[in-house]
PDB file of N, CA and C in Angstrom:
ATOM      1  N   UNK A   1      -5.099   9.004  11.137  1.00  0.00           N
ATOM      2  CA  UNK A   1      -4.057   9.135  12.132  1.00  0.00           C
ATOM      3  C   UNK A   1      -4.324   8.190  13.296  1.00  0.00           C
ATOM      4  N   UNK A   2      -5.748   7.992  13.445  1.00  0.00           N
ATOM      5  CA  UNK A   2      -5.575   7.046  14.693  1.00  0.00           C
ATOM      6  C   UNK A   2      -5.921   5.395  14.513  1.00  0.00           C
ATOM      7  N   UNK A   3      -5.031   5.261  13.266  1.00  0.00           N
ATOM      8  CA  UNK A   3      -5.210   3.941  12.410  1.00  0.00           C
ATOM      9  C   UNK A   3      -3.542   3.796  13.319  1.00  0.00           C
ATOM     10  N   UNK A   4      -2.492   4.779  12.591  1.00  0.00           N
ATOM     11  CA  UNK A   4      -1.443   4.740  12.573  1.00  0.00           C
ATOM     12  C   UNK A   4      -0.982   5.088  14.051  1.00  0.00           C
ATOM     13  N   UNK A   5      -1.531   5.342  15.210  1.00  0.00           N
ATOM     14  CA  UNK A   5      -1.394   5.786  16.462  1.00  0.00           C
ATOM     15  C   UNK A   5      -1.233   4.071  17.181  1.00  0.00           C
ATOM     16  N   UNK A   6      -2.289   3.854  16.630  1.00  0.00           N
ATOM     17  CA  UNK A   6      -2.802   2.428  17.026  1.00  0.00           C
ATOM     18  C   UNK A   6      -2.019   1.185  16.754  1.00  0.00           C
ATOM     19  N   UNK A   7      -1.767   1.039  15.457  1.00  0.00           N
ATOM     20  CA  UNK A   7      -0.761   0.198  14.663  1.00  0.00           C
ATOM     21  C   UNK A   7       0.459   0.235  15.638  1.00  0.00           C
ATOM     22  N   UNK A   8       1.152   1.964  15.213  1.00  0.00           N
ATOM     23  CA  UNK A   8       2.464   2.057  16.510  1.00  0.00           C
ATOM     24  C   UNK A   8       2.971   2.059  17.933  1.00  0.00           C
ATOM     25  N   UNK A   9       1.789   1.727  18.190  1.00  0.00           N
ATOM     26  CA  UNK A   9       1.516   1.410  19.852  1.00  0.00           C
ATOM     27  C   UNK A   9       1.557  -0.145  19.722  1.00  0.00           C
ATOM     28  N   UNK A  10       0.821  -1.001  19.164  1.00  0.00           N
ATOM     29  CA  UNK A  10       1.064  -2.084  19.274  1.00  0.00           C
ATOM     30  C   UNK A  10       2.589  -2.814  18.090  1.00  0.00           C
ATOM     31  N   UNK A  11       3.138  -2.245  17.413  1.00  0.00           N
ATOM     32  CA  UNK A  11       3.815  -2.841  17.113  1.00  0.00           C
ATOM     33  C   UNK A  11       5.422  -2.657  17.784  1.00  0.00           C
ATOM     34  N   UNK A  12       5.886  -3.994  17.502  1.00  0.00           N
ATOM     35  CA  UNK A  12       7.074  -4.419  18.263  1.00  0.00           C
ATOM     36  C   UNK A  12       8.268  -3.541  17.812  1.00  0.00           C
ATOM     37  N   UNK A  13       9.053  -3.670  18.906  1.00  0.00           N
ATOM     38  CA  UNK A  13      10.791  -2.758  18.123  1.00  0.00           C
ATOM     39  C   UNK A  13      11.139  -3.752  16.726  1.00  0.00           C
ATOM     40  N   UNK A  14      11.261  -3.240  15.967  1.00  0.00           N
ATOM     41  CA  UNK A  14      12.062  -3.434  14.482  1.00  0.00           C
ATOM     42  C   UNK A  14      10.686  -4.051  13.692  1.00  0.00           C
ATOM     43  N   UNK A  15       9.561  -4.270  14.253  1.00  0.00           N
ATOM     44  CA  UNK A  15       8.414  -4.891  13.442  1.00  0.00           C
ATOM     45  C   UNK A  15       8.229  -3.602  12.197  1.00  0.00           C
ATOM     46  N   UNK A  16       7.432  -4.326  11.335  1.00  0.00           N
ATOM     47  CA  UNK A  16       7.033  -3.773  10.037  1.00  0.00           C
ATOM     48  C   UNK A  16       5.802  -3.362  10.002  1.00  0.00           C
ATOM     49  N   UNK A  17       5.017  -2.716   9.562  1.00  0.00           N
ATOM     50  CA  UNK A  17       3.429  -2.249   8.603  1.00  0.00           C
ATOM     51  C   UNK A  17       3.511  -1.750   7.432  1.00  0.00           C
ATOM     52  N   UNK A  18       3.282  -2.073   6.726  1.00  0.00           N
ATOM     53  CA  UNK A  18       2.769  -1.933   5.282  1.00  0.00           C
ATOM     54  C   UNK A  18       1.186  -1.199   5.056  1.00  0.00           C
ATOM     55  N   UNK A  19       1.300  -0.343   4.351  1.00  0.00           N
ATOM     56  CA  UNK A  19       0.140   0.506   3.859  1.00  0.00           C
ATOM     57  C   UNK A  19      -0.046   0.310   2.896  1.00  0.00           C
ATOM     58  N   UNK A  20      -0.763  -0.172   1.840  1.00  0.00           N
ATOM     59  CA  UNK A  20      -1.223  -0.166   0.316  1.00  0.00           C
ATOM     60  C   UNK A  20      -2.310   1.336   0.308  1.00  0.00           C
ATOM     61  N   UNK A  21      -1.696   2.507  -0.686  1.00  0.00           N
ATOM     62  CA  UNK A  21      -2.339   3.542  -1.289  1.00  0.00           C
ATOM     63  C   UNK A  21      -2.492   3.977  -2.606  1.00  0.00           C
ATOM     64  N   UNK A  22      -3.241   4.827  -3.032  1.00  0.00           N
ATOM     65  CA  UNK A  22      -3.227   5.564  -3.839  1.00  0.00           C
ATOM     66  C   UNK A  22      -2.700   7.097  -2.925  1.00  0.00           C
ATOM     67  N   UNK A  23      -2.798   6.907  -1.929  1.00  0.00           N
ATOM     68  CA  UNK A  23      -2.046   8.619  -1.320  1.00  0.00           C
ATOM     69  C   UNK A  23      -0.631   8.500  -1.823  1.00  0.00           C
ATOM     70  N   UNK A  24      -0.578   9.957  -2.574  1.00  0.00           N
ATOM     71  CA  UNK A  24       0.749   9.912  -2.863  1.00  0.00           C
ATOM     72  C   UNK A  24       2.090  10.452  -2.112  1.00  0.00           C
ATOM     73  N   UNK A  25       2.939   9.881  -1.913  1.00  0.00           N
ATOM     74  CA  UNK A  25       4.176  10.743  -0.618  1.00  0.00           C
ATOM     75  C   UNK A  25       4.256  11.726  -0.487  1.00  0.00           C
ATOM     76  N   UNK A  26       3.379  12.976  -1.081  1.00  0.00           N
ATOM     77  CA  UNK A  26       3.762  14.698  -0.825  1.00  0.00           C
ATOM     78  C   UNK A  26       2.886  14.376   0.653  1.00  0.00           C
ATOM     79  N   UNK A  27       1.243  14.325   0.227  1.00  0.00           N
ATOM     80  CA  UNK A  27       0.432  13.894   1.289  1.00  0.00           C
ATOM     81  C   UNK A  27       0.493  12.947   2.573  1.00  0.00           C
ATOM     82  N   UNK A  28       1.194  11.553   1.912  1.00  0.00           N
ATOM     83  CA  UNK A  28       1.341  10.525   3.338  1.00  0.00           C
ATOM     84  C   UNK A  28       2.274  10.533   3.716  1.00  0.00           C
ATOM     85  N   UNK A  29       3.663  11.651   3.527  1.00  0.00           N
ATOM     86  CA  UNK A  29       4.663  11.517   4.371  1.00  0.00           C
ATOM     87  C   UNK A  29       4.478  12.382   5.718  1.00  0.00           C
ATOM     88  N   UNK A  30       3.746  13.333   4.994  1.00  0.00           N
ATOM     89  CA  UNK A  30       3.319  14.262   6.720  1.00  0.00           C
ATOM     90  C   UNK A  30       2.911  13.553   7.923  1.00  0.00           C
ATOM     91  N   UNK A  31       1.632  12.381   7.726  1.00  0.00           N
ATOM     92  CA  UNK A  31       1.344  11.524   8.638  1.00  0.00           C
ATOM     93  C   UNK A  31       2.004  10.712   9.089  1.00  0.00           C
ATOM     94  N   UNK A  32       3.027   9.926   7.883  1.00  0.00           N
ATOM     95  CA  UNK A  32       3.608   8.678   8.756  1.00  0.00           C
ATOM     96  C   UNK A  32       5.034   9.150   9.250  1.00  0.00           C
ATOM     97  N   UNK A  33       5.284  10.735   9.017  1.00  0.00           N
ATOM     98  CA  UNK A  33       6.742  11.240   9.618  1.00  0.00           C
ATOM     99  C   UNK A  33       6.367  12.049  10.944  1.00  0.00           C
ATOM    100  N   UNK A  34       5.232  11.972  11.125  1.00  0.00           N
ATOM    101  CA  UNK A  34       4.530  12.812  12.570  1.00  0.00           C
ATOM    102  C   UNK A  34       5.712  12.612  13.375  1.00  0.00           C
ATOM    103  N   UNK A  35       6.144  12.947  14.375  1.00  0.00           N
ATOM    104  CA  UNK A  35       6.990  13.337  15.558  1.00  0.00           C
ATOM    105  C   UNK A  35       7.093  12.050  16.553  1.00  0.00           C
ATOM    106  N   UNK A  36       5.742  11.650  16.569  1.00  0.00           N
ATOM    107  CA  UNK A  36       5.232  10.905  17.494  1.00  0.00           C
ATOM    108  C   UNK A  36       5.422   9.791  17.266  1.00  0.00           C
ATOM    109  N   UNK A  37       5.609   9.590  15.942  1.00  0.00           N
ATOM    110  CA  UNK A  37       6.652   8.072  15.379  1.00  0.00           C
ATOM    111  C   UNK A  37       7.891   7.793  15.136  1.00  0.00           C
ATOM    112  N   UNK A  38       8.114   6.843  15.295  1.00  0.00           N
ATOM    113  CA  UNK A  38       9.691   6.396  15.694  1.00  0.00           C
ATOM    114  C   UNK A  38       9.627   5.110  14.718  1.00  0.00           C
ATOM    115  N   UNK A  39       9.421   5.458  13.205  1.00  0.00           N
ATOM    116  CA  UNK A  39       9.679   4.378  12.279  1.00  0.00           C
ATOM    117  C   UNK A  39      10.489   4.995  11.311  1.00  0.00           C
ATOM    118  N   UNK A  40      10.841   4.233  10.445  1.00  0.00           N
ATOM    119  CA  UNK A  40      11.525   4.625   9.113  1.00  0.00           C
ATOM    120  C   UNK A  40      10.520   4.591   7.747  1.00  0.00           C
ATOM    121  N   UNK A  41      10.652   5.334   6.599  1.00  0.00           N
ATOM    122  CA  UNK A  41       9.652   5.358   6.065  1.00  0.00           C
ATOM    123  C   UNK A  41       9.903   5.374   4.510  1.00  0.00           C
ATOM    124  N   UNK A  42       9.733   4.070   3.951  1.00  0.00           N
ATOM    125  CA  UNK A  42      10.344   3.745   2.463  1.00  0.00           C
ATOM    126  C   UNK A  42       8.891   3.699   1.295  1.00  0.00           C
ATOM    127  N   UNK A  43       8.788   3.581   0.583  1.00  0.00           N
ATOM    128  CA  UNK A  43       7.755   3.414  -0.413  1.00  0.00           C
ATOM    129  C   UNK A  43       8.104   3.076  -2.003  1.00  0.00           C
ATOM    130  N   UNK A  44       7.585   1.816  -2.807  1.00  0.00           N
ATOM    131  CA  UNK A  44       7.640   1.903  -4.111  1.00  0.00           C
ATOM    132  C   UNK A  44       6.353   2.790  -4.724  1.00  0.00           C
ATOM    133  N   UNK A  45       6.674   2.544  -6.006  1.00  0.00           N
ATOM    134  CA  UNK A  45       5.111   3.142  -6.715  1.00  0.00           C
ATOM    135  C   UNK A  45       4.972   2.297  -7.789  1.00  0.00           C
ATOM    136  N   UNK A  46       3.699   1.664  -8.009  1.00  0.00           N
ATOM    137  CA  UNK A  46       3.135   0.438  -9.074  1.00  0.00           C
ATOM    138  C   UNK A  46       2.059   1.356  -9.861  1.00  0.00           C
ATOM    139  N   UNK A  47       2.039   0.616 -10.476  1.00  0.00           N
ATOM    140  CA  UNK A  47       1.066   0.723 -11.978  1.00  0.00           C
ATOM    141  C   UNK A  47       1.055   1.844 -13.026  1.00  0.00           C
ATOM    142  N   UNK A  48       0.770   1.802 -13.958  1.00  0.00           N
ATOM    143  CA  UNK A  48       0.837   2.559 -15.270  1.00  0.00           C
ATOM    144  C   UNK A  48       0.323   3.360 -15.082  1.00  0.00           C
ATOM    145  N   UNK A  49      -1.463   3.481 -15.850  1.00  0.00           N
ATOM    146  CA  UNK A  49      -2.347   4.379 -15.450  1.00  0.00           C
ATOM    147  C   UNK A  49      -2.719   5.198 -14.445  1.00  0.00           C
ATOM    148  N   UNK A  50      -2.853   4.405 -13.307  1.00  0.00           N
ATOM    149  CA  UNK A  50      -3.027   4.701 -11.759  1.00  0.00           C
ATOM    150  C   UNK A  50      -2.292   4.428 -10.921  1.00  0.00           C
ATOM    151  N   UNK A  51      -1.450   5.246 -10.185  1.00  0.00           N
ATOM    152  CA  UNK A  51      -0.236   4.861  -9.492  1.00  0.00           C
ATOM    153  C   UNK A  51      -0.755   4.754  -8.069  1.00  0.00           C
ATOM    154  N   UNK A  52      -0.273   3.261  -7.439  1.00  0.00           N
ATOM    155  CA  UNK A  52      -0.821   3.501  -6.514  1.00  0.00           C
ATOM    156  C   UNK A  52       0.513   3.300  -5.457  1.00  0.00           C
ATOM    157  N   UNK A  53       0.921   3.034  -4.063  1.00  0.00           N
ATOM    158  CA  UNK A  53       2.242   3.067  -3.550  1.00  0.00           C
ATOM    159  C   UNK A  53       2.036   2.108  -2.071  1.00  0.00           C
ATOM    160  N   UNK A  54       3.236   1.522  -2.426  1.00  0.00           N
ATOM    161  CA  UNK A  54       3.130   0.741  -1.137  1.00  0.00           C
ATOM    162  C   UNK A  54       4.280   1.152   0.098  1.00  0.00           C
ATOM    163  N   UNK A  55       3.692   1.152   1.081  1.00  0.00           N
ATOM    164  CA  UNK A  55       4.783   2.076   1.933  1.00  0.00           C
ATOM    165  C   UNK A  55       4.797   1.305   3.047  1.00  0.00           C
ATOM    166  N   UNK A  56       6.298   1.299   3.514  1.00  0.00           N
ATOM    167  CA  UNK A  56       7.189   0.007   4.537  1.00  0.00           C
ATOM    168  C   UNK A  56       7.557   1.099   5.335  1.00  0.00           C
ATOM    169  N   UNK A  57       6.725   0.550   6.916  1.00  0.00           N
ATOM    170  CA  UNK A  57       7.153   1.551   7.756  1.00  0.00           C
ATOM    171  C   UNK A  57       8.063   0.635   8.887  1.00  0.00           C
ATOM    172  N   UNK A  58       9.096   1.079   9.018  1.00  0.00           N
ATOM    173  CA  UNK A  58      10.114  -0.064  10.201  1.00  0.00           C
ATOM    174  C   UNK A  58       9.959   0.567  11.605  1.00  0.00           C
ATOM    175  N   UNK A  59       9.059   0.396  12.792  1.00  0.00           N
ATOM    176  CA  UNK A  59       9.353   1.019  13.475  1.00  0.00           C
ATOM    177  C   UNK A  59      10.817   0.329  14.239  1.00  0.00           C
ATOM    178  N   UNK A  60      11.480   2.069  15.044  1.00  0.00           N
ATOM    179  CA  UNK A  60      12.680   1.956  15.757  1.00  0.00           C
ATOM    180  C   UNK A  60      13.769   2.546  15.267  1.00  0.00           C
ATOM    181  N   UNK A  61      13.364   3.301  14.149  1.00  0.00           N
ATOM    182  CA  UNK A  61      14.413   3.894  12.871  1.00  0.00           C
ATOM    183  C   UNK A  61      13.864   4.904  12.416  1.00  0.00           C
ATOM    184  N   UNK A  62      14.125   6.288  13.001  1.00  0.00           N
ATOM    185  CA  UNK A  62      13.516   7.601  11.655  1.00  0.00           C
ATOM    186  C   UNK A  62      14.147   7.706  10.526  1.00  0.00           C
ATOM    187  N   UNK A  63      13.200   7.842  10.092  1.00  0.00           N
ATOM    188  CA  UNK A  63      13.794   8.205   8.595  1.00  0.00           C
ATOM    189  C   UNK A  63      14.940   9.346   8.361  1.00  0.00           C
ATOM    190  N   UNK A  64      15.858   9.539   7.880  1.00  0.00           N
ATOM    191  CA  UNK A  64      17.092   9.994   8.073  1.00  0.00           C
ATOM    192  C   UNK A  64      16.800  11.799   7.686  1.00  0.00           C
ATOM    193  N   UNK A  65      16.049  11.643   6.880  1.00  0.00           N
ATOM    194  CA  UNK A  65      15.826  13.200   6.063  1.00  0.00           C
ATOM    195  C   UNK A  65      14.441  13.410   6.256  1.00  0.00           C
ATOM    196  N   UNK A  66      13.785  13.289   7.659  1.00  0.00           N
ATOM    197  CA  UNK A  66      12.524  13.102   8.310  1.00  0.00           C
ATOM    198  C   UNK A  66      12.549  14.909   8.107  1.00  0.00           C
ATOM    199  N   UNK A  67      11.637  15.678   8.096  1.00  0.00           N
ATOM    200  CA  UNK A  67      11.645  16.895   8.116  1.00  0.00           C
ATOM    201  C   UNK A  67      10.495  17.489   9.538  1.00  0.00           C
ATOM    202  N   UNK A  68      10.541  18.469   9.584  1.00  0.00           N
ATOM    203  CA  UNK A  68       9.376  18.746  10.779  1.00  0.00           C
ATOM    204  C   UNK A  68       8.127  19.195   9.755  1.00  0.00           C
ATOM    205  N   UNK A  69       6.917  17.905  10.210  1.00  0.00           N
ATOM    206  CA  UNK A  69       5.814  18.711   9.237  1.00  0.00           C
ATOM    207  C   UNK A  69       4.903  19.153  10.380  1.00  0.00           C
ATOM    208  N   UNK A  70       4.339  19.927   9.568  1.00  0.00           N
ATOM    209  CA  UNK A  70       2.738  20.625  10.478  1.00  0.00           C
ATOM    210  C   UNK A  70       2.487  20.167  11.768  1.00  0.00           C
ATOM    211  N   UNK A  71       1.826  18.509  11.790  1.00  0.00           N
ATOM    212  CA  UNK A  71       1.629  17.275  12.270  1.00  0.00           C
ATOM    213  C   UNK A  71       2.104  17.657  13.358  1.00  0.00           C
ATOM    214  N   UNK A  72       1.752  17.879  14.989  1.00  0.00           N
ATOM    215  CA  UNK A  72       3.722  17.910  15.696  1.00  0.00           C
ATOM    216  C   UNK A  72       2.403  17.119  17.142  1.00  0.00           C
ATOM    217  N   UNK A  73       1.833  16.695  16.970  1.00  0.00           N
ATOM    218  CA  UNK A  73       0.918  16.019  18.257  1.00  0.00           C
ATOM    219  C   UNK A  73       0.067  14.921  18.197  1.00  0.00           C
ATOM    220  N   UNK A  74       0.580  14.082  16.789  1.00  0.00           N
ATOM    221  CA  UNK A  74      -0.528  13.097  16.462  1.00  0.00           C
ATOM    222  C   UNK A  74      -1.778  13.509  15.816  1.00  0.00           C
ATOM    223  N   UNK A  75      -2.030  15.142  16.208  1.00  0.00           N
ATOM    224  CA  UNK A  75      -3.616  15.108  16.177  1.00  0.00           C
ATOM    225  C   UNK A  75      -4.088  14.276  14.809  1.00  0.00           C
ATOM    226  N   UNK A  76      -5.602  14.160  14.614  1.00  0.00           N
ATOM    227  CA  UNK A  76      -5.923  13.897  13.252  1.00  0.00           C
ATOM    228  C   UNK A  76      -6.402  15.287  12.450  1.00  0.00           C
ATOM    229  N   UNK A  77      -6.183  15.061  10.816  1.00  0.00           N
ATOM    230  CA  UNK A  77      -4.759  16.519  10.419  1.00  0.00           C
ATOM    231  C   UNK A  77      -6.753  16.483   9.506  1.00  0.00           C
ATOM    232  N   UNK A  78      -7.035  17.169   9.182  1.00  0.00           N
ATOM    233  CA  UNK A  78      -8.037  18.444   8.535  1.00  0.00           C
ATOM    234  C   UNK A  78      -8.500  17.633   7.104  1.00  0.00           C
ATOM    235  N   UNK A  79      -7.340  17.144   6.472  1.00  0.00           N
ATOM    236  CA  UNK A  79      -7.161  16.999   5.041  1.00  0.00           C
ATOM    237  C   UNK A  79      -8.302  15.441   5.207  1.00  0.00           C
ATOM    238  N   UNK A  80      -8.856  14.989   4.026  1.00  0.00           N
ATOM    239  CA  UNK A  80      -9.204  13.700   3.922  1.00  0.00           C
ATOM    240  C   UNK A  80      -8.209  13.280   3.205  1.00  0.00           C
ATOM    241  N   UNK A  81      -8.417  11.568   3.719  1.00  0.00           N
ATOM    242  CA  UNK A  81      -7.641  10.717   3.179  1.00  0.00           C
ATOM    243  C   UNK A  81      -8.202   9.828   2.619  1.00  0.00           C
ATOM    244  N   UNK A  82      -9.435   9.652   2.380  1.00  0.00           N
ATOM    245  CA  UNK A  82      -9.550   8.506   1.914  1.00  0.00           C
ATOM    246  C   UNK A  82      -9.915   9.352  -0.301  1.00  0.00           C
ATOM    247  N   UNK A  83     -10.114   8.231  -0.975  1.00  0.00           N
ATOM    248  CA  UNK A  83     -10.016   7.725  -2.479  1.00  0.00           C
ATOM    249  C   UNK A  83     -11.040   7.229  -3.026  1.00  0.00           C
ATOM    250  N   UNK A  84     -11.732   6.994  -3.783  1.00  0.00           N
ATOM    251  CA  UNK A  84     -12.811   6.310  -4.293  1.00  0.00           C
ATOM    252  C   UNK A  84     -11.864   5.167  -4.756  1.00  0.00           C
ATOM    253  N   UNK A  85     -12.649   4.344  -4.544  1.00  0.00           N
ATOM    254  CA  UNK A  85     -11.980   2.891  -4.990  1.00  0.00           C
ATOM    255  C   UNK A  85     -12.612   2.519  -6.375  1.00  0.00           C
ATOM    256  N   UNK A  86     -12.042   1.965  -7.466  1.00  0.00           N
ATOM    257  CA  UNK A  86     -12.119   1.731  -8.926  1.00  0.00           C
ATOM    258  C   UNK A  86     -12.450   0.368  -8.802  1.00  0.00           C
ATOM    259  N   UNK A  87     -13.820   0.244  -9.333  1.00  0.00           N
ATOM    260  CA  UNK A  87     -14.215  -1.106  -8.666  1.00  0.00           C
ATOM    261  C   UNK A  87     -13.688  -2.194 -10.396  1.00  0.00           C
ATOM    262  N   UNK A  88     -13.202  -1.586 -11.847  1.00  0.00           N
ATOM    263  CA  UNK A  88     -12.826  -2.612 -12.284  1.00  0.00           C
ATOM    264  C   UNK A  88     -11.180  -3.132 -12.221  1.00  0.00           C
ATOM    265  N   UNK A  89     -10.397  -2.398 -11.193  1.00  0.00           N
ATOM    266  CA  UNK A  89      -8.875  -2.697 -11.315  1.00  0.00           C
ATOM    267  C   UNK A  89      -9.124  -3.277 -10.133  1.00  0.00           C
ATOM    268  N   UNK A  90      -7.646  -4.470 -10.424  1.00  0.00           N
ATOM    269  CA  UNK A  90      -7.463  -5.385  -9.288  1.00  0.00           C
ATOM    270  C   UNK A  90      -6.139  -5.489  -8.786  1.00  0.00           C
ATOM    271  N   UNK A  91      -5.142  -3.776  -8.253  1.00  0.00           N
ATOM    272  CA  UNK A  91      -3.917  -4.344  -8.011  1.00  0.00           C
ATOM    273  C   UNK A  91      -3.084  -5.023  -7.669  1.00  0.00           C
ATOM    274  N   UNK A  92      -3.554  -5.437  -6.415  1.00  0.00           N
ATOM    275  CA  UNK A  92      -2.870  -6.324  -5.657  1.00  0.00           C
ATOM    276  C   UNK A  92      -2.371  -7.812  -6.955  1.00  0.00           C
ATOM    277  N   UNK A  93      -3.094  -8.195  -7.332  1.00  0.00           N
ATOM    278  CA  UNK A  93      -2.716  -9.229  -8.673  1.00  0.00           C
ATOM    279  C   UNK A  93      -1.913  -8.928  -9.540  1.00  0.00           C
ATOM    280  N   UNK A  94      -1.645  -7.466  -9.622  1.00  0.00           N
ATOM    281  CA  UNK A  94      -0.470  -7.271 -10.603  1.00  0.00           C
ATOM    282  C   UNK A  94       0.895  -6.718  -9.276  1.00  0.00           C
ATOM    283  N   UNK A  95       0.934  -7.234  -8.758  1.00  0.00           N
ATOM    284  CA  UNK A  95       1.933  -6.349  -7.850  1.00  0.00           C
ATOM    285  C   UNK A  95       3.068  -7.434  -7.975  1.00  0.00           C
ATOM    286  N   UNK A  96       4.170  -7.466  -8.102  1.00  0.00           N
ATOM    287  CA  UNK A  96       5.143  -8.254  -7.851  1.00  0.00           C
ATOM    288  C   UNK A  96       6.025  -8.655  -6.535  1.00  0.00           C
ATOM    289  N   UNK A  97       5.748  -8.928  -5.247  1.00  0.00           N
ATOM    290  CA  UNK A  97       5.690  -9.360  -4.127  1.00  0.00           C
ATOM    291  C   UNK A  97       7.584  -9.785  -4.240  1.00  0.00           C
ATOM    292  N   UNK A  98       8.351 -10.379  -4.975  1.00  0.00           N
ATOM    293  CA  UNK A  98       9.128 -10.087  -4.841  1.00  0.00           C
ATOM    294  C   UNK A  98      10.041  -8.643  -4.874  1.00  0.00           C
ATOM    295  N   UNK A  99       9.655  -7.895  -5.859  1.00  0.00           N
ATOM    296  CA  UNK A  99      10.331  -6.881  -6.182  1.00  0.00           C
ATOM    297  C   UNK A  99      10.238  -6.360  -4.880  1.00  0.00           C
ATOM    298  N   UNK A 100       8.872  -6.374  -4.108  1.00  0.00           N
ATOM    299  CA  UNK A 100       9.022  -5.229  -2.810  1.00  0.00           C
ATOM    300  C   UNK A 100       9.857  -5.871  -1.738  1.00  0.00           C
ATOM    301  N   UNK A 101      10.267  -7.215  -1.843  1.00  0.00           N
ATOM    302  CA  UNK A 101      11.389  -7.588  -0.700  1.00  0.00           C
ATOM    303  C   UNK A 101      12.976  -7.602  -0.956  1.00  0.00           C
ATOM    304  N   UNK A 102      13.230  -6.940  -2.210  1.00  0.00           N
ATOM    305  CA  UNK A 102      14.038  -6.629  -2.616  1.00  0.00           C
ATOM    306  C   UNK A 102      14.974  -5.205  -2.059  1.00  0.00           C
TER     307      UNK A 102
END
Protein backbone atom coordinates (compact mmCIF):
# COMPACT_ATOMS: atom_id res chain seq x y z
CA UNK A 1 0.00 0.00 0.00
CA UNK A 2 2.65 2.44 0.48
CA UNK A 3 4.14 1.54 -2.98
CA UNK A 4 0.71 2.68 -4.32
CA UNK A 5 0.28 5.80 -1.81
CA UNK A 6 3.51 6.92 -3.21
CA UNK A 7 3.13 6.23 -6.97
CA UNK A 8 -0.41 8.34 -6.49
CA UNK A 9 0.95 11.19 -4.92
CA UNK A 10 3.43 11.66 -7.44
CA UNK A 11 1.61 10.90 -10.43
CA UNK A 12 0.11 13.52 -12.75
CA UNK A 13 -3.83 14.09 -13.59
CA UNK A 14 -4.65 11.51 -16.41
CA UNK A 15 -0.96 9.84 -16.01
CA UNK A 16 -0.81 6.01 -16.04
CA UNK A 17 0.97 3.04 -13.71
CA UNK A 18 1.07 -0.22 -14.66
CA UNK A 19 1.51 -3.14 -12.18
CA UNK A 20 2.76 -6.52 -13.57
CA UNK A 21 1.22 -9.51 -11.06
CA UNK A 22 0.49 -12.72 -10.32
CA UNK A 23 -2.15 -11.08 -7.60
CA UNK A 24 -5.24 -11.94 -8.86
CA UNK A 25 -8.29 -9.08 -9.05
CA UNK A 26 -10.43 -10.68 -6.09
CA UNK A 27 -7.19 -9.65 -3.94
CA UNK A 28 -5.67 -6.44 -5.89
CA UNK A 29 -8.81 -4.75 -6.46
CA UNK A 30 -9.31 -4.00 -2.71
CA UNK A 31 -5.94 -2.07 -2.75
CA UNK A 32 -5.93 -0.29 -5.92
CA UNK A 33 -9.92 0.68 -5.35
CA UNK A 34 -8.96 2.05 -1.70
CA UNK A 35 -11.01 5.35 -1.25
CA UNK A 36 -8.00 7.27 -1.17
CA UNK A 37 -7.49 6.78 -4.92
CA UNK A 38 -8.81 8.61 -7.58
CA UNK A 39 -7.78 6.24 -10.58
CA UNK A 40 -9.59 3.97 -12.83
CA UNK A 41 -8.78 0.40 -12.72
CA UNK A 42 -8.56 -2.03 -15.89
CA UNK A 43 -6.53 -5.34 -16.08
CA UNK A 44 -5.75 -8.16 -18.80
CA UNK A 45 -4.71 -11.71 -17.77
CA UNK A 46 -1.65 -13.58 -19.74
CA UNK A 47 -0.41 -16.94 -19.78
CA UNK A 48 -1.59 -20.52 -19.86
CA UNK A 49 -0.24 -22.33 -16.96
CA UNK A 50 0.34 -19.39 -14.68
CA UNK A 51 -1.79 -16.50 -14.99
CA UNK A 52 -0.29 -13.62 -14.29
CA UNK A 53 -2.21 -9.84 -14.86
CA UNK A 54 -1.30 -6.65 -15.88
CA UNK A 55 -3.22 -3.81 -14.39
CA UNK A 56 -3.64 -0.04 -15.94
CA UNK A 57 -4.35 2.30 -13.34
CA UNK A 58 -5.50 5.98 -14.94
CA UNK A 59 -5.36 8.27 -12.26
CA UNK A 60 -8.39 11.10 -12.30
CA UNK A 61 -11.14 8.49 -13.15
CA UNK A 62 -12.82 5.92 -10.59
CA UNK A 63 -13.61 3.10 -11.71
CA UNK A 64 -17.34 3.16 -12.41
CA UNK A 65 -18.47 -0.08 -10.37
CA UNK A 66 -15.68 0.84 -7.67
CA UNK A 67 -17.35 -0.85 -4.58
CA UNK A 68 -16.55 0.16 -0.84
CA UNK A 69 -13.85 -2.38 0.31
CA UNK A 70 -12.55 -2.92 3.87
CA UNK A 71 -9.48 -0.62 2.88
CA UNK A 72 -11.28 2.91 3.80
CA UNK A 73 -7.75 4.86 5.11
CA UNK A 74 -4.92 3.73 2.96
CA UNK A 75 -3.78 1.80 5.89
CA UNK A 76 -1.42 -1.17 4.90
CA UNK A 77 -4.14 -4.14 4.86
CA UNK A 78 -2.90 -7.52 7.10
CA UNK A 79 -2.93 -9.86 4.01
CA UNK A 80 0.64 -10.46 2.21
CA UNK A 81 1.22 -9.63 -1.09
CA UNK A 82 4.00 -10.67 -2.24
CA UNK A 83 4.55 -14.47 -4.57
CA UNK A 84 7.49 -16.55 -4.94
CA UNK A 85 8.92 -15.78 -8.14
CA UNK A 86 9.48 -18.94 -10.70
CA UNK A 87 12.90 -18.49 -11.50
CA UNK A 88 12.50 -20.75 -14.97
CA UNK A 89 9.53 -18.55 -16.68
CA UNK A 90 10.23 -15.41 -18.41
CA UNK A 91 6.90 -13.44 -18.95
CA UNK A 92 7.46 -10.37 -19.84
CA UNK A 93 8.94 -12.05 -23.38
CA UNK A 94 5.84 -13.64 -24.05
CA UNK A 95 3.58 -10.70 -23.40
CA UNK A 96 2.25 -9.02 -26.45
CA UNK A 97 2.76 -5.18 -25.83
CA UNK A 98 0.47 -4.44 -28.49
CA UNK A 99 -2.54 -6.26 -27.45
CA UNK A 100 -2.32 -4.24 -24.03
CA UNK A 101 -2.57 -0.83 -25.99
CA UNK A 102 -5.36 -1.95 -27.58
Amino acid sequence: MKVLQGVHKVLKPDGVFISISFGQPHFRRELFEAPCFTWSVEWKTFGEEFHYFFYTLKKGMRTSDSKQFSIDKCDVPAMSLFHDELEDEDFIFRTDIDELAG
